[in-house]
N, C-alpha and C. Protein backbone atom coordinates (compact mmCIF):
# COMPACT_ATOMS: atom_id res chain seq x y z
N UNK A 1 0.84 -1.18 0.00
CA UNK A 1 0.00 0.00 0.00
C UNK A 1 0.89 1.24 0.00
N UNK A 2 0.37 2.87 -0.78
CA UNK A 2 1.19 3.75 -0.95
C UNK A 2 1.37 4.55 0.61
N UNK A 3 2.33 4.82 1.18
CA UNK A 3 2.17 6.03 2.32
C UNK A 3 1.80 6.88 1.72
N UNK A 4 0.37 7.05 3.02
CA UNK A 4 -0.04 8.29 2.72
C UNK A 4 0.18 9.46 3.61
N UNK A 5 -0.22 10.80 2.88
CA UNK A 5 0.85 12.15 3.05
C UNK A 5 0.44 12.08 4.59
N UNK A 6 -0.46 11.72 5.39
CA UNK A 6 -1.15 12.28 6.44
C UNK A 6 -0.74 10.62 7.55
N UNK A 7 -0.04 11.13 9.02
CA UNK A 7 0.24 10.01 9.34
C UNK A 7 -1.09 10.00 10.66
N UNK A 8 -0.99 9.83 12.02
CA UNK A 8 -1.94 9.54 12.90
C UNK A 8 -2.22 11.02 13.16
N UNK A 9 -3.92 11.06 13.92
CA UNK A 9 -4.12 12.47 13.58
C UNK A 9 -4.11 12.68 15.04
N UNK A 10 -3.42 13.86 15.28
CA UNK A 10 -3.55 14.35 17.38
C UNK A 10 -4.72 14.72 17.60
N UNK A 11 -4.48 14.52 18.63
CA UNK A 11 -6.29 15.21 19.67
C UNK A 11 -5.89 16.58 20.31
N UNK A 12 -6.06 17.04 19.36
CA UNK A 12 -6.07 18.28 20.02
C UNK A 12 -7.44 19.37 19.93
N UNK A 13 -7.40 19.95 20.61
CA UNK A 13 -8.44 20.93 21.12
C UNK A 13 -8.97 21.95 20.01
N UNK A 14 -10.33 21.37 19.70
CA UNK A 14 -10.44 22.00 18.40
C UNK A 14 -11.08 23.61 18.27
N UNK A 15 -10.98 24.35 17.34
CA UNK A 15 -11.84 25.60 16.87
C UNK A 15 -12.93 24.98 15.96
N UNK A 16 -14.50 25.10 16.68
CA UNK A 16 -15.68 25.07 15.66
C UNK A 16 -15.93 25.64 14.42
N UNK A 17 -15.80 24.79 13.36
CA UNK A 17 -16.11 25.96 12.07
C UNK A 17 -17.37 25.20 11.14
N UNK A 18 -18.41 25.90 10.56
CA UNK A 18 -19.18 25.09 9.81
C UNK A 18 -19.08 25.49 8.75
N UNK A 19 -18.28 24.63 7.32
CA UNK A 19 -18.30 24.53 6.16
C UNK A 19 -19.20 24.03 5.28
N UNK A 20 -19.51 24.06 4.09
CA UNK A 20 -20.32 23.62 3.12
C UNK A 20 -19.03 22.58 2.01
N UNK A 21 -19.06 21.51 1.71
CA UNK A 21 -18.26 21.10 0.91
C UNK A 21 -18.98 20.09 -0.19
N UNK A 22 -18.45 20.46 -1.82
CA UNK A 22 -19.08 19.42 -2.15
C UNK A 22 -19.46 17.90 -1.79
N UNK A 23 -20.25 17.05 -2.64
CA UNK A 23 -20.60 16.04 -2.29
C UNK A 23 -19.42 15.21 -2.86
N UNK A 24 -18.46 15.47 -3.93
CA UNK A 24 -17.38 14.27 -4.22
C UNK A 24 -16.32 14.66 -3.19
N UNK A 25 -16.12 15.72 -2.57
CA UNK A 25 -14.95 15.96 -1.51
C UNK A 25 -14.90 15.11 -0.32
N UNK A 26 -16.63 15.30 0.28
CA UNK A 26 -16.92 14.36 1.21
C UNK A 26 -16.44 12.91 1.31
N UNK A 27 -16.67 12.47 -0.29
CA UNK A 27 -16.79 11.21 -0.09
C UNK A 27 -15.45 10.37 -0.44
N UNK A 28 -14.34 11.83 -0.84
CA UNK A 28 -13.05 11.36 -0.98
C UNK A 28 -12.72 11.37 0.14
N UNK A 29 -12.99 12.12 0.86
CA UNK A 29 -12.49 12.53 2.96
C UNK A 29 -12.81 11.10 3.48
N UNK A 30 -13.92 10.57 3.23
CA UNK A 30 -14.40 9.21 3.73
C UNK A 30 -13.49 8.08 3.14
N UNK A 31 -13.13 8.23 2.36
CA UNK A 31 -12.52 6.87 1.28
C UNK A 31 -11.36 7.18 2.19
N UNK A 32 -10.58 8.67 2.31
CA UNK A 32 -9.07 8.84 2.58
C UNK A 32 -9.15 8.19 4.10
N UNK A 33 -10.30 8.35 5.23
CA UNK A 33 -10.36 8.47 6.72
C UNK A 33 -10.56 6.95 6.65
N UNK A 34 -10.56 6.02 5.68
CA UNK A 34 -10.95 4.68 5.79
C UNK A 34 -9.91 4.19 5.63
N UNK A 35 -9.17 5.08 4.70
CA UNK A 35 -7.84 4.48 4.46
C UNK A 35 -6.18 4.40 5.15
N UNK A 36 -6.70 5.91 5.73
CA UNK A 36 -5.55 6.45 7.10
C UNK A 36 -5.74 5.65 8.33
N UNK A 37 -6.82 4.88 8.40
CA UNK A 37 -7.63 3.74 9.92
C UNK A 37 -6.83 3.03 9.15
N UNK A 38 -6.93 2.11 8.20
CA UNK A 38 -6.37 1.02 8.23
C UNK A 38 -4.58 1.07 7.87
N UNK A 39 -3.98 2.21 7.57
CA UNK A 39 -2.52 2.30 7.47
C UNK A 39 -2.10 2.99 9.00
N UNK A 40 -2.79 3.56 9.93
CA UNK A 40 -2.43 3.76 11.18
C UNK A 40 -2.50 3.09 12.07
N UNK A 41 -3.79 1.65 11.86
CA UNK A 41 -4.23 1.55 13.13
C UNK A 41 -5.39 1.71 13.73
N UNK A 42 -5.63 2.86 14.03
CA UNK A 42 -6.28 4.04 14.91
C UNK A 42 -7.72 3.46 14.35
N UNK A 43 -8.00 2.63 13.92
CA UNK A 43 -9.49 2.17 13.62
C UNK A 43 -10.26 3.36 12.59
N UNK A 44 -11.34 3.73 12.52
CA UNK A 44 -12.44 4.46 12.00
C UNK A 44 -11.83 5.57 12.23
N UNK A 45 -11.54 6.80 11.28
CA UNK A 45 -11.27 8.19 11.62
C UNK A 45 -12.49 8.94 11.01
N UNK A 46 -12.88 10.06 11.57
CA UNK A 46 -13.98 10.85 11.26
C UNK A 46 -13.44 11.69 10.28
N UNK A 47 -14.10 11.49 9.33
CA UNK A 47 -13.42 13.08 7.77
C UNK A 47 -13.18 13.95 8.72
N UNK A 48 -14.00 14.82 9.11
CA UNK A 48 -14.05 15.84 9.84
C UNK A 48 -12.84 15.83 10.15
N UNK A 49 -11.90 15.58 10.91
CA UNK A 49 -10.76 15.53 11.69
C UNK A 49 -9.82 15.63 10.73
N UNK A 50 -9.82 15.07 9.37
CA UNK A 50 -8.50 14.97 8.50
C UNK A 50 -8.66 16.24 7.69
N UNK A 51 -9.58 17.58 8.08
CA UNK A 51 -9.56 18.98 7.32
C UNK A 51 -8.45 19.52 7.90
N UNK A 52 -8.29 19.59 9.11
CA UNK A 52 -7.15 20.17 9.99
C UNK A 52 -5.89 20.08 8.99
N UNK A 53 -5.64 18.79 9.62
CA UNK A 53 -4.19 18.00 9.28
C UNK A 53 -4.03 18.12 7.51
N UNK A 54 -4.62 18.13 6.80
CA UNK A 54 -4.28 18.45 5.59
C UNK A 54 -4.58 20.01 5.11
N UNK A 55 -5.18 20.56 5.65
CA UNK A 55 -4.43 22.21 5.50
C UNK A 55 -3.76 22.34 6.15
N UNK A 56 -2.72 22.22 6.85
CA UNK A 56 -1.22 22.14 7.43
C UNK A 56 -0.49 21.90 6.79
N UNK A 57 -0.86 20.52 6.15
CA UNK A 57 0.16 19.98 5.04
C UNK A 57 0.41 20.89 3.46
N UNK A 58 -0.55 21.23 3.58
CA UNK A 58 -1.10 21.86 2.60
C UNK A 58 -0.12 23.40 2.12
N UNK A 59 -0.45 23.76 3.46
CA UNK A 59 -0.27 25.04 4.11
C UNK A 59 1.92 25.37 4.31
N UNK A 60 1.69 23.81 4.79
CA UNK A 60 3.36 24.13 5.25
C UNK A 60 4.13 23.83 3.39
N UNK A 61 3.67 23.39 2.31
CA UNK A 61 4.37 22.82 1.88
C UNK A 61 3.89 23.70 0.45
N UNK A 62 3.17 24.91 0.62
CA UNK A 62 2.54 25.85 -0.31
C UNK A 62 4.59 26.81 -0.39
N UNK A 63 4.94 27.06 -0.97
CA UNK A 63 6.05 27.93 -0.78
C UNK A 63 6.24 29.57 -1.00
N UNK A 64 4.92 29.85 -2.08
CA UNK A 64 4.63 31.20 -1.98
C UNK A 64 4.02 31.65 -0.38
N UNK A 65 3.01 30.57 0.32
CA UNK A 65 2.79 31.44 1.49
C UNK A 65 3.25 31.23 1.70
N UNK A 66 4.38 30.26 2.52
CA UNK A 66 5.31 30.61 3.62
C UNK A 66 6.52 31.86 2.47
N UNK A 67 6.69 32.03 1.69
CA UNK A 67 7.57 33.64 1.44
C UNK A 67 6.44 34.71 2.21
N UNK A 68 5.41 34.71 1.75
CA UNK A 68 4.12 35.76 2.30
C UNK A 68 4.34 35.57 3.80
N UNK A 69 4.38 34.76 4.42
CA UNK A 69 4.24 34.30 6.40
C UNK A 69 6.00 35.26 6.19
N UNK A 70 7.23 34.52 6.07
CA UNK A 70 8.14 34.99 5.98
C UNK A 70 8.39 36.46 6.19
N UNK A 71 7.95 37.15 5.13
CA UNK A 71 8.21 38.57 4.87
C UNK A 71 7.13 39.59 5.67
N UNK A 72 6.12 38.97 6.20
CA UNK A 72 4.75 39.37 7.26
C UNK A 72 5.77 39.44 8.50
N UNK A 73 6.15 38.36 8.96
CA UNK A 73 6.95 38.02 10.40
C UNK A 73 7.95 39.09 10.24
N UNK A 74 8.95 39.37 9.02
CA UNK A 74 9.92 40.02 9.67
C UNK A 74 9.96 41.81 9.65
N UNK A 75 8.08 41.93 8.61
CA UNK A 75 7.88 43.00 9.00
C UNK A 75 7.19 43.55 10.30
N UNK A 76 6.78 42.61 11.22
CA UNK A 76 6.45 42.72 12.11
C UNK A 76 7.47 43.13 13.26
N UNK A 77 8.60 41.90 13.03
CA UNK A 77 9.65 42.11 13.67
C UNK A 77 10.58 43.45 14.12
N UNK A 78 10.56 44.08 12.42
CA UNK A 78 11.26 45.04 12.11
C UNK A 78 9.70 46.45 13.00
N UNK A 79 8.60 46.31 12.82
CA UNK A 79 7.64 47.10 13.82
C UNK A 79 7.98 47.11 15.17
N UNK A 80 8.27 46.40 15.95
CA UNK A 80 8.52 45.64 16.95
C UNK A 80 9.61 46.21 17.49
N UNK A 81 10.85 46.28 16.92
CA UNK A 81 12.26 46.66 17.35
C UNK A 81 12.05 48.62 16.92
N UNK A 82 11.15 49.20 15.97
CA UNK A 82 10.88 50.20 15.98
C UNK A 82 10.53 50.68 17.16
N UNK A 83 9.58 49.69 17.40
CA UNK A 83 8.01 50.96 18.63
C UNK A 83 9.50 50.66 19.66
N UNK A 84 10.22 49.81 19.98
CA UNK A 84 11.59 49.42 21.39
C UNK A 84 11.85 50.40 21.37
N UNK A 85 12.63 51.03 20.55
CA UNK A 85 13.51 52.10 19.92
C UNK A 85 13.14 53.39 20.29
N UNK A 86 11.68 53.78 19.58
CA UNK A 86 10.97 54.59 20.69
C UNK A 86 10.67 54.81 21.42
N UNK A 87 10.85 53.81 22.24
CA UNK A 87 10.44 54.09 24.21
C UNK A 87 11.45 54.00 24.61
N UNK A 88 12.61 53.86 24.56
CA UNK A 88 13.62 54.04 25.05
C UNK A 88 14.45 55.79 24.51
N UNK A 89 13.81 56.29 23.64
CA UNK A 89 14.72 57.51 23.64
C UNK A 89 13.47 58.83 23.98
């Protein structure tokens, strides 16, 4: 069987969001959550749970946004060591 991109999913403490998604997305989420149970283990996984973990993946491995996150952070940074700068003189 191929590894797939998504390995066991954490329990972590979720943010409520209610989406609308087509009906073939769903039923790929179901095929994928049937398929991540039986290459993890972890029995039955709920779709629901594998939206997280694959916009992460998604997310970390996009390379224009992380330049966009990148150049956000170090203008922040560079705000940051400004406003210092000003309270000290």
């Amino acid at each position: 069987m191929a590894k797939l991109k998504l390995g066991t999913i954490p329990d972590d403490k979720p943010v409520k969001l209610t989406i609308e998604l087509p009906a073939v997305i769903h039923r790929d989420l179901v095929a994928y959550a049937n398929a991540l149970g039986r290459e993890t283990g972890q029995g039955a996984v709920e779709p629901a749970k594998l939206i997280g973990p694959m916009l992460v993946r998604f997310m970390a491995t996009d390379r224009a946004f992380a330049k966009v996150r990148r150049s956000e952070s170090a203008a922040q940074r560079a705000q940051s060591e400004k406003s210092g700068s000003e309270k000290l003189t």
